[in-house]
Protein backbone atom coordinates (compact mmCIF):
# COMPACT_ATOMS: atom_id res chain seq x y z
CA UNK A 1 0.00 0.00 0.00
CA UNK A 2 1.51 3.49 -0.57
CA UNK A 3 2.40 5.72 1.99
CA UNK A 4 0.60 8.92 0.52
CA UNK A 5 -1.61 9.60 -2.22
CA UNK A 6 1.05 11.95 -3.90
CA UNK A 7 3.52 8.53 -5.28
CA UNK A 8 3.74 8.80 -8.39
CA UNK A 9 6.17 6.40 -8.86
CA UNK A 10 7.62 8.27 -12.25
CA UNK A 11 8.24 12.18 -13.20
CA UNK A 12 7.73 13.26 -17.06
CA UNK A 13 10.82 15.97 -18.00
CA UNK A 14 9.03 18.74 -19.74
CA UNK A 15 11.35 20.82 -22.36
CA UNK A 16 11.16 24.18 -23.73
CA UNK A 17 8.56 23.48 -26.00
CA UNK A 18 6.40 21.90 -23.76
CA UNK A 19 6.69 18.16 -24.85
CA UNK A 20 8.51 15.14 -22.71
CA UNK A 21 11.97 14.72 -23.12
CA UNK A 22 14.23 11.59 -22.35
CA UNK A 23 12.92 9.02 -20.18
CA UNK A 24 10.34 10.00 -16.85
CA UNK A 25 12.65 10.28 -13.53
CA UNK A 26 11.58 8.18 -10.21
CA UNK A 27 10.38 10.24 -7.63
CA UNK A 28 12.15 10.74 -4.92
CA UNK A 29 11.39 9.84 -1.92
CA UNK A 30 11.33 13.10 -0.28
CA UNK A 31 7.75 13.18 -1.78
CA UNK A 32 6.91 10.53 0.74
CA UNK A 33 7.00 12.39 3.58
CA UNK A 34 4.55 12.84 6.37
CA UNK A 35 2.97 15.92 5.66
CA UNK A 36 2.17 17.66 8.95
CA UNK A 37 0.92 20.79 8.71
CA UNK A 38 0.53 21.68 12.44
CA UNK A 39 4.86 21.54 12.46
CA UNK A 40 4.86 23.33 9.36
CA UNK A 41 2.98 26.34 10.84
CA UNK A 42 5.02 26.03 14.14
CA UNK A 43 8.37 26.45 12.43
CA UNK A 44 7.21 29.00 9.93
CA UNK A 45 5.69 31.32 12.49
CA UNK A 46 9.29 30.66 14.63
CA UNK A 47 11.53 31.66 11.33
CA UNK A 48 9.20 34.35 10.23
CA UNK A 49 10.46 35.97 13.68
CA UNK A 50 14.03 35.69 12.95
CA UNK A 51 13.99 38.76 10.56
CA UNK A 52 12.51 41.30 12.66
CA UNK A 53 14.43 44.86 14.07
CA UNK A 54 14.07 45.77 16.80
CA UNK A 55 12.07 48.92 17.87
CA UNK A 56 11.61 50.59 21.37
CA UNK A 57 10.68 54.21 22.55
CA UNK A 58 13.02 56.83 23.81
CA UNK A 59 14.03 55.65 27.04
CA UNK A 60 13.58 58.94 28.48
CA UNK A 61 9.71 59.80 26.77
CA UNK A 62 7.44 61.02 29.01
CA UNK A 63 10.04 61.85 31.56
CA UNK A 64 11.75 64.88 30.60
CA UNK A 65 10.33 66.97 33.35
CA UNK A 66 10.80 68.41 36.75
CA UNK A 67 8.20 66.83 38.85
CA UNK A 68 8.01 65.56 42.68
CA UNK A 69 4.83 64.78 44.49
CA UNK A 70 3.18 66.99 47.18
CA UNK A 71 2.65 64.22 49.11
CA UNK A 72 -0.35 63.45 51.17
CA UNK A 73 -2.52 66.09 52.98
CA UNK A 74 -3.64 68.08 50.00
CA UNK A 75 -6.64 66.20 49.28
CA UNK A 76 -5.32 65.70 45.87
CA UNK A 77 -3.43 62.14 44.52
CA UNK A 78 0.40 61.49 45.43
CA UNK A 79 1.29 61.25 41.54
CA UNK A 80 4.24 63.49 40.72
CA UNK A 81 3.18 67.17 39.94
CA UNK A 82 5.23 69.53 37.72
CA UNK A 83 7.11 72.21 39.76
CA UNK A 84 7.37 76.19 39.40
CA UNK A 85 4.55 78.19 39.09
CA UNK A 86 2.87 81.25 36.50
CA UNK A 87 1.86 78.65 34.13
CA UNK A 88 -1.05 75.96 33.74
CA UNK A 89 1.42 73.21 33.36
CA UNK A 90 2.61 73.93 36.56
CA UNK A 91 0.88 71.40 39.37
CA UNK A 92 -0.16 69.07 36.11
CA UNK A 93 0.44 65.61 36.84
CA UNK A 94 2.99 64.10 35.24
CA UNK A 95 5.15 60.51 34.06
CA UNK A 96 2.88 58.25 34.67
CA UNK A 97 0.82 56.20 32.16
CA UNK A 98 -2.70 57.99 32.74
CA UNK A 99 -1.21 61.52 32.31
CA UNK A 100 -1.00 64.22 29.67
CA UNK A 101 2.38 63.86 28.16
CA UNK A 102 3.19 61.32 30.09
CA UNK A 103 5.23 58.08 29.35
CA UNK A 104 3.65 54.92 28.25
CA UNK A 105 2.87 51.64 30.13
CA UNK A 106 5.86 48.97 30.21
CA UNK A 107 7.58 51.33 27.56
CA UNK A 108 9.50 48.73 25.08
CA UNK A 109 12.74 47.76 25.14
CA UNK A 110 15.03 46.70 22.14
CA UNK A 111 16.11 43.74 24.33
CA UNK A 112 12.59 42.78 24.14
CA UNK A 113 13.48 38.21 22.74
CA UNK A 114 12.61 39.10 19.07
CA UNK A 115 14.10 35.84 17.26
CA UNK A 116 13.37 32.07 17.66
CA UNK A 117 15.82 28.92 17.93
CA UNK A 118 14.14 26.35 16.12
CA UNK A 119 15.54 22.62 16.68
CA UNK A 120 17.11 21.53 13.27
CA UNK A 121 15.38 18.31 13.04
CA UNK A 122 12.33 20.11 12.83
CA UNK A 123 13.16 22.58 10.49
CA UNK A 124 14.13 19.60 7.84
CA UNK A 125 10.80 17.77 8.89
CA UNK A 126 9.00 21.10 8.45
CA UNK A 127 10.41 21.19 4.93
CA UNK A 128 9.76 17.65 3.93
CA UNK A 129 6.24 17.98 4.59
CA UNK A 130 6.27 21.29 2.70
CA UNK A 131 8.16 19.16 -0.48
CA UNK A 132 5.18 16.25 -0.08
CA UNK A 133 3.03 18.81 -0.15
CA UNK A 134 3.96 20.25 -3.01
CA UNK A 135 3.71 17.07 -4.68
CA UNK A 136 -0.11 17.09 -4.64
CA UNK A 137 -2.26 18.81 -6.80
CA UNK A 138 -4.98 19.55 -4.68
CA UNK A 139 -3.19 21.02 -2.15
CA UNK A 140 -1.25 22.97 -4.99
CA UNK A 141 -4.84 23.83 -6.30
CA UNK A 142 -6.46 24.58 -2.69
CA UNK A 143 -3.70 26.65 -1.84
CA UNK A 144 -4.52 29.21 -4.95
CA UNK A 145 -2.49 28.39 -7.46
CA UNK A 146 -3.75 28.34 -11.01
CA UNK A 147 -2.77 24.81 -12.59
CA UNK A 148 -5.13 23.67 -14.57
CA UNK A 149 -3.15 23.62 -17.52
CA UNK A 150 0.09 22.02 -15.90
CA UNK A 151 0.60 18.40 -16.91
CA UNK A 152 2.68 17.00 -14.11
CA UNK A 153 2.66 18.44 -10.59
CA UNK A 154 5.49 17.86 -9.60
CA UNK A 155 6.37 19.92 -12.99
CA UNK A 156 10.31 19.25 -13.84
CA UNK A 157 11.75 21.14 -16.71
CA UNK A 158 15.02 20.38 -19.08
CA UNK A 159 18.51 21.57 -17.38
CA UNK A 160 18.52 24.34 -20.41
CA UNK A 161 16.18 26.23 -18.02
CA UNK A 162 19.43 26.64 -16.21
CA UNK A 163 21.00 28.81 -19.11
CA UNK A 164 17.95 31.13 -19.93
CA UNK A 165 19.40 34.81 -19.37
CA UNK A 166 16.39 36.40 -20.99
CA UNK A 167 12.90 37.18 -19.19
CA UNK A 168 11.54 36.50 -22.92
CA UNK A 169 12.64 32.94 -22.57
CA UNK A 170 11.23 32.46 -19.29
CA UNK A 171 8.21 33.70 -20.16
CA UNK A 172 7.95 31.60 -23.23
CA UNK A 173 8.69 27.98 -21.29
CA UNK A 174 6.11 29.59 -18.52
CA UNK A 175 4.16 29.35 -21.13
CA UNK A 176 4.71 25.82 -22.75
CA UNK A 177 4.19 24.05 -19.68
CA UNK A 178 1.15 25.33 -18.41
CA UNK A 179 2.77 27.68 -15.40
CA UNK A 180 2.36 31.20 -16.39
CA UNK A 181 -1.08 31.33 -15.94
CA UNK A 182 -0.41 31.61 -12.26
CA UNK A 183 1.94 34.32 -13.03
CA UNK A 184 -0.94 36.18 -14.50
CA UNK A 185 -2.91 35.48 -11.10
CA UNK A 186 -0.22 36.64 -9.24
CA UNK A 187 0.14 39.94 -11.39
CA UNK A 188 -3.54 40.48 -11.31
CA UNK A 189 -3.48 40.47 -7.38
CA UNK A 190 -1.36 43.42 -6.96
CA UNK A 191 -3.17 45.96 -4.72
CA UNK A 192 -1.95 48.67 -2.18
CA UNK A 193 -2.14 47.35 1.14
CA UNK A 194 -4.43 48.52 3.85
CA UNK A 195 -3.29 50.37 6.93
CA UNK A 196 -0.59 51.97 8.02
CA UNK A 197 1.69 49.41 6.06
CA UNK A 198 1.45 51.72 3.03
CA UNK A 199 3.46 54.81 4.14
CA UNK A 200 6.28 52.41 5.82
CA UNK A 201 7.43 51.01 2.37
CA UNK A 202 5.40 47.76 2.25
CA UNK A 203 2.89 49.62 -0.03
CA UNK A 204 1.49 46.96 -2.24
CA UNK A 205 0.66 43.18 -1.24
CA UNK A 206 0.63 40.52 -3.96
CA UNK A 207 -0.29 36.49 -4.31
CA UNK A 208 3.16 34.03 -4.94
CA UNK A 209 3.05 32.68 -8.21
CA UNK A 210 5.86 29.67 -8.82
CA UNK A 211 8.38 28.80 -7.09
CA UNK A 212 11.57 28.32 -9.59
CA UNK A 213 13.73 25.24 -7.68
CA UNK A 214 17.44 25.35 -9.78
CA UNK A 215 20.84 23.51 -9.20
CA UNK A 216 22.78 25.59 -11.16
CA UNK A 217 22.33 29.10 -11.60
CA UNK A 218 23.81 29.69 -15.32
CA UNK A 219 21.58 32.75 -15.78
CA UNK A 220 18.38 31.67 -14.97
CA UNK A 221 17.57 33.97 -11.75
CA UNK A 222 18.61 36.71 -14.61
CA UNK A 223 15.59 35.60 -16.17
CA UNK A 224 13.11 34.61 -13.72
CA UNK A 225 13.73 37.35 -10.89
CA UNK A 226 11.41 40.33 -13.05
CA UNK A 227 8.04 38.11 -13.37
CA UNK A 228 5.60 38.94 -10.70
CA UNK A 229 5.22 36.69 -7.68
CA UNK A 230 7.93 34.56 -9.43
CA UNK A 231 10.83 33.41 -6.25
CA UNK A 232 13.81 31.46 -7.05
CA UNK A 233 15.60 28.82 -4.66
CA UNK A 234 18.56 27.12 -4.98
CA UNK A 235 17.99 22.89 -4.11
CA UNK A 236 20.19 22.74 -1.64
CA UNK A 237 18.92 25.75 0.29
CA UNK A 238 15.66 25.37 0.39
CA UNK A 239 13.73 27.82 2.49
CA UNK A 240 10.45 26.85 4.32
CA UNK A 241 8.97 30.20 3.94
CA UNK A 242 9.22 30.23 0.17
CA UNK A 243 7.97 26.46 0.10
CA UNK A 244 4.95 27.36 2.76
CA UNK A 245 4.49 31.18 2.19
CA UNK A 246 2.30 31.98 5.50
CA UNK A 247 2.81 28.51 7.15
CA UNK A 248 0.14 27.24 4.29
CA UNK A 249 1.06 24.18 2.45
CA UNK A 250 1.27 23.60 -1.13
CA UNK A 251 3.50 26.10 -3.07
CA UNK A 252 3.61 25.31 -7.08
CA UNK A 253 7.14 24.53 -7.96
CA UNK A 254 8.34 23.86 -11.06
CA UNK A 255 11.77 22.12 -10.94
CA UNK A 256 14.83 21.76 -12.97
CA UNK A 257 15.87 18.19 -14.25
CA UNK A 258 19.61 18.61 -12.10
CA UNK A 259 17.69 19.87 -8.76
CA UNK A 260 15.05 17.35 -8.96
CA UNK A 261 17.32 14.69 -9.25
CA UNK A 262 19.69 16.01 -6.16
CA UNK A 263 16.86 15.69 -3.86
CA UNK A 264 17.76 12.11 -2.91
CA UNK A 265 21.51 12.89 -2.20
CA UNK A 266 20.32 15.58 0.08
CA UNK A 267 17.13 14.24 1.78
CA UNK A 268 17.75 10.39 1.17
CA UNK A 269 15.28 8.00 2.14
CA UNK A 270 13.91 6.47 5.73
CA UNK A 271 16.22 3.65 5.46
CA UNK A 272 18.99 5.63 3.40
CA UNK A 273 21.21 8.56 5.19
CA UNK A 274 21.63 11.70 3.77
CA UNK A 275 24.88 12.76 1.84
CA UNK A 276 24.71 16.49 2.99
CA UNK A 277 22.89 16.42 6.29
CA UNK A 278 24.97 14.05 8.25
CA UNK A 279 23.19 10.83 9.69
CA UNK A 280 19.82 12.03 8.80
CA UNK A 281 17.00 9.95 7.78
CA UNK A 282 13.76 11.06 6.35
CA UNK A 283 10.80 10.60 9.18
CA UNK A 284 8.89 7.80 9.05
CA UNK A 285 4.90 7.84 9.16
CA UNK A 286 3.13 6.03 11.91
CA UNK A 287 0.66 4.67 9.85
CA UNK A 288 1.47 3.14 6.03
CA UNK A 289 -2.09 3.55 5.28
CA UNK A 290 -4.12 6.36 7.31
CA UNK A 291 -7.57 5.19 6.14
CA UNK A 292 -8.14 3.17 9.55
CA UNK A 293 -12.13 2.50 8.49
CA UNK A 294 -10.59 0.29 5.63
CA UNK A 295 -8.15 -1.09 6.86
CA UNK A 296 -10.95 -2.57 10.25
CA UNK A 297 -13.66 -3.10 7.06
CA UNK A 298 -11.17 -5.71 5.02
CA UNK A 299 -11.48 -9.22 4.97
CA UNK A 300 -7.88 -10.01 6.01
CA UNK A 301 -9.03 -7.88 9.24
CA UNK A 302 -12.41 -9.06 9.60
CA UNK A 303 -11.66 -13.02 9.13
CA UNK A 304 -10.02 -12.79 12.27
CA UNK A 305 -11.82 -10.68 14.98
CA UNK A 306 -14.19 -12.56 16.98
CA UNK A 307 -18.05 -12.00 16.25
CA UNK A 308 -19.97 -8.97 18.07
CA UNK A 309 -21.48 -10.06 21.05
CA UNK A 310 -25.10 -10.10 21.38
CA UNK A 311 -25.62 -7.45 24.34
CA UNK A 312 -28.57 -9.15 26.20
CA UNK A 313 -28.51 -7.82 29.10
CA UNK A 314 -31.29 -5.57 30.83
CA UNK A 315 -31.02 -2.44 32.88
CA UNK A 316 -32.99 -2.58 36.41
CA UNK A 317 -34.82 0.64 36.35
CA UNK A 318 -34.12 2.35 39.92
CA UNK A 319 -37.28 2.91 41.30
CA UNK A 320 -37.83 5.37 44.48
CA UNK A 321 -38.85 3.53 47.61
CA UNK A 322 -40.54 7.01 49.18
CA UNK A 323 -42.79 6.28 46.27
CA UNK A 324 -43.08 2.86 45.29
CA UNK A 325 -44.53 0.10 48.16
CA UNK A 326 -42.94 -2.51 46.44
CA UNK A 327 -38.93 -0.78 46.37
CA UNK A 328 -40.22 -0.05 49.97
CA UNK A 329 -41.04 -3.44 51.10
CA UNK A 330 -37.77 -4.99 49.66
CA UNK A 331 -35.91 -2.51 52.07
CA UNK A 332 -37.78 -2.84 55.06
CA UNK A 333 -40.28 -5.27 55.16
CA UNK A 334 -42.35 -4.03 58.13
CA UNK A 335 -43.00 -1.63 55.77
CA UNK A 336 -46.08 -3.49 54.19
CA UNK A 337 -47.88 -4.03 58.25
CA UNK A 338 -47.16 -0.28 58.91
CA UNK A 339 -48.66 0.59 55.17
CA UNK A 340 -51.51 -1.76 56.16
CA UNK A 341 -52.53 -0.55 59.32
CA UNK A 342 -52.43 3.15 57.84
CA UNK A 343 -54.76 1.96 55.63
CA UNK A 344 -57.18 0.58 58.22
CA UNK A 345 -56.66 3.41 60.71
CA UNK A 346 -57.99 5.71 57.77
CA UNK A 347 -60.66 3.72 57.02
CA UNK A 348 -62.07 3.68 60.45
CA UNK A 349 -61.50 7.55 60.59
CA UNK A 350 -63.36 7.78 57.90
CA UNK A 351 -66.59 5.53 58.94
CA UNK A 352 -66.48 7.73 62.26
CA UNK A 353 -66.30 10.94 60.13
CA UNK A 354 -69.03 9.71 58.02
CA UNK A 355 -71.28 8.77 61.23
CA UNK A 356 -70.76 11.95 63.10
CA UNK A 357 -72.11 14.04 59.95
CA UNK A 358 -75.33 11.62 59.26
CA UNK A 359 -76.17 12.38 63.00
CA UNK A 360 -75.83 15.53 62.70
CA UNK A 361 -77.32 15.59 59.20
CA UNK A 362 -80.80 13.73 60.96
CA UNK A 363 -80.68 16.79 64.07
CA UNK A 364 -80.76 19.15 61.93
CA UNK A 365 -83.08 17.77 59.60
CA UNK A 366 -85.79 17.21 62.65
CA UNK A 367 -85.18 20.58 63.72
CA UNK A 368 -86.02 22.23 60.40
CA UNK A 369 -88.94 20.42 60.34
CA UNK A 370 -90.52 21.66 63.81
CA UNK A 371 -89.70 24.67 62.78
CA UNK A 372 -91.47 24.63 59.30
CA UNK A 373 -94.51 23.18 61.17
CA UNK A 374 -94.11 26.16 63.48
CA UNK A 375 -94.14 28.71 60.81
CA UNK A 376 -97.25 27.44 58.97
CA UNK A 377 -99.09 27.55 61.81
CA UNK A 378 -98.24 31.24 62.14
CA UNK A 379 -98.67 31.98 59.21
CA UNK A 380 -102.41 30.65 58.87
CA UNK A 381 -102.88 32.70 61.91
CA UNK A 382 -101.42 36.14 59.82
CA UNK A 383 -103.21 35.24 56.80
CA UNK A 384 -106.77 34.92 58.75
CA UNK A 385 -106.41 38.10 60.58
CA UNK A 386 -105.54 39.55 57.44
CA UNK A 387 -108.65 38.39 56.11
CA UNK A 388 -110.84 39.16 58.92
């Protein structure tokens, strides 16, 4: 199985014109690197701090006066006021960070730590993934670069490359093989930057185009250096922030027959050392194939595992005893004599309740009754006299 998708296990040598030349080259195995990209944007953002000046304020900004505090006792605050008198700026607080014309907070030093050490491993692992990377097209493609019309990524051109002197002639095999239509990108995308950028002579911002990868230079960063977003890079200086501009992976590179070829002297393999970088192997992935759901679906996998067991068995559902009898009883089984006799004790409170309010129910109904007899004889009585 191979390690990456990018193996291609042969290269096509493009010449001037465009058409293959000589027989394909094997790739090397550089290609076959892990491609990390969490290292890549670690050592990126670590080198892209190595070129940076240092800046600071004047040391003595915001100090340049003659001030002392009054102390405490004048109901105002113990910062240091500005001596002398007959003008407003007398009594004005001054130095600290809060204050008119005073100096900043933390002011900055230019012993501030402005570069990085980066182990050296990791810078060469850093730029193997970058190289792997750059061997596949859709990271090429989903990084920006317009190659569409390139036949072979990687794209390797004759050694007569190396000779060119003329931008003409660059231009023209930019042409044959498909590249300079990222030029053209790159040109398109030249705009002034925004901010403050612009008036500190970083005016304009602009996409990388190709990368131009060369063993010998014979005249041909003559005639590359002029195109827009075109860099150059010798093979055996290789930079990581020309092969990951922005710690992003996939630059287009286009490749020289002679540099393409010294890639295994310098990198060498995981089981071959290195001719330039002394005892060093290429790292080795931890997986040979990362698609772990095929490799647990295969047969040679599956024929072996035992069978998924048949999960039989049943949850007791937890059941409150304060309201369930039965979760109750199985605690404490007096519990079912005591819940009994509750029972009964309510029942005969009830009966008793129920007998109380008939008896009273019949008194009151025998008392309503003398009483209507009562008033009908009275009112017999009225109604007669009325009469009369």
């Amino acid at each position: 199985v191979p390690s990456t998708p990018a193996a291609r296990p042969l290269v096509t040598v493009r010449g001037v014109d465009g058409t293959a030349t000589g027989s394909p080259l094997v790739m090397p195995a550089v290609f076959l690197a892990p491609i990390r990209p969490d290292l890549v944007h670690f050592v990126h953002t670590s080198m892209n701090k190595n070129k940076r000046q240092a800046y600071a304020v004047f040391v003595g900004a915001g100090h340049q006066h003659s001030a002392e505090s009054w102390g405490t006792g004048r109901a105002v605050s113990r910062i240091p006021r500005v001596s002398g008198g007959g003008t407003s700026r007398a009594g004005q607080a001054a130095f600290g960070n809060m204050c008119r014309k005073g100096r900043m907070f933390a002011p900055t030093k230019t012993w501030r730590k402005w570069h990085r050490k980066i182990n050296t491993n990791q810078k060469r692992y850093a730029v193997s993934s970058a190289l792997a990377a750059s061997a596949l097209p859709a990271l090429v493609m989903a990084r920006g670069h317009s190659v569409a019309d390139v036949e072979d990524v990687p794209c390797v051109v004759d050694n007569v490359v190396e000779s060119f002197q003329r931008t003409k002639q660059a231009v023209d095999v930019l042409t044959a093989i498909g590249a300079y239509a990222d030029v053209e990108k790159s040109k398109a995308s030249r705009n002034i930057r925004r901010g403050k950028g612009k008036m500190r002579d970083r005016r304009y911002v602009q996409r990388r185009g190709p990368l131009i990868v060369y063993k010998e230079d014979n005249g041909i960063v003559q005639a590359f250096r002029n195109l827009p977003g075109v860099d150059l890079a010798q093979v055996s200086r290789l930079n990581l922030l020309q092969l990951a501009p922005g710690g992003h992976l996939g630059r287009f590179v286009v490749w020289t027959q002679g540099a393409f070829q010294a890639l295994n002297d310098i990198w060498g393999s995981t089981t071959r050392e290195s001719t330039q970088k002394k005892g060093y192997k290429l790292p080795r992935s931890v997986m040979t194939n990362s698609d772990l759901t095929r490799i647990i679906n295969s047969d040679e996998i599956q024929s072996k595992v035992n069978p998924a067991k048949p999960c039989s068995k049943r949850r007791m559902q937890k059941k409150n005893p304060l309201k369930n009898l039965g979760a109750m009883v199985r605690l404490n089984p007096y519990a079912l004599a005591l819940r009994r006799s509750e029972l009964l004790s309510q029942q005969r409170r009830a009966a008793r309740k129920a007998a109380n309010q008939d008896k009273v129910r019949s008194k009151a109904q025998i008392a309503k009754k003398a009483a209507d007899k009562k008033h009908d004889k009275q009112q017999k009585l009225n109604f007669a006299k009325i009469a009369a």
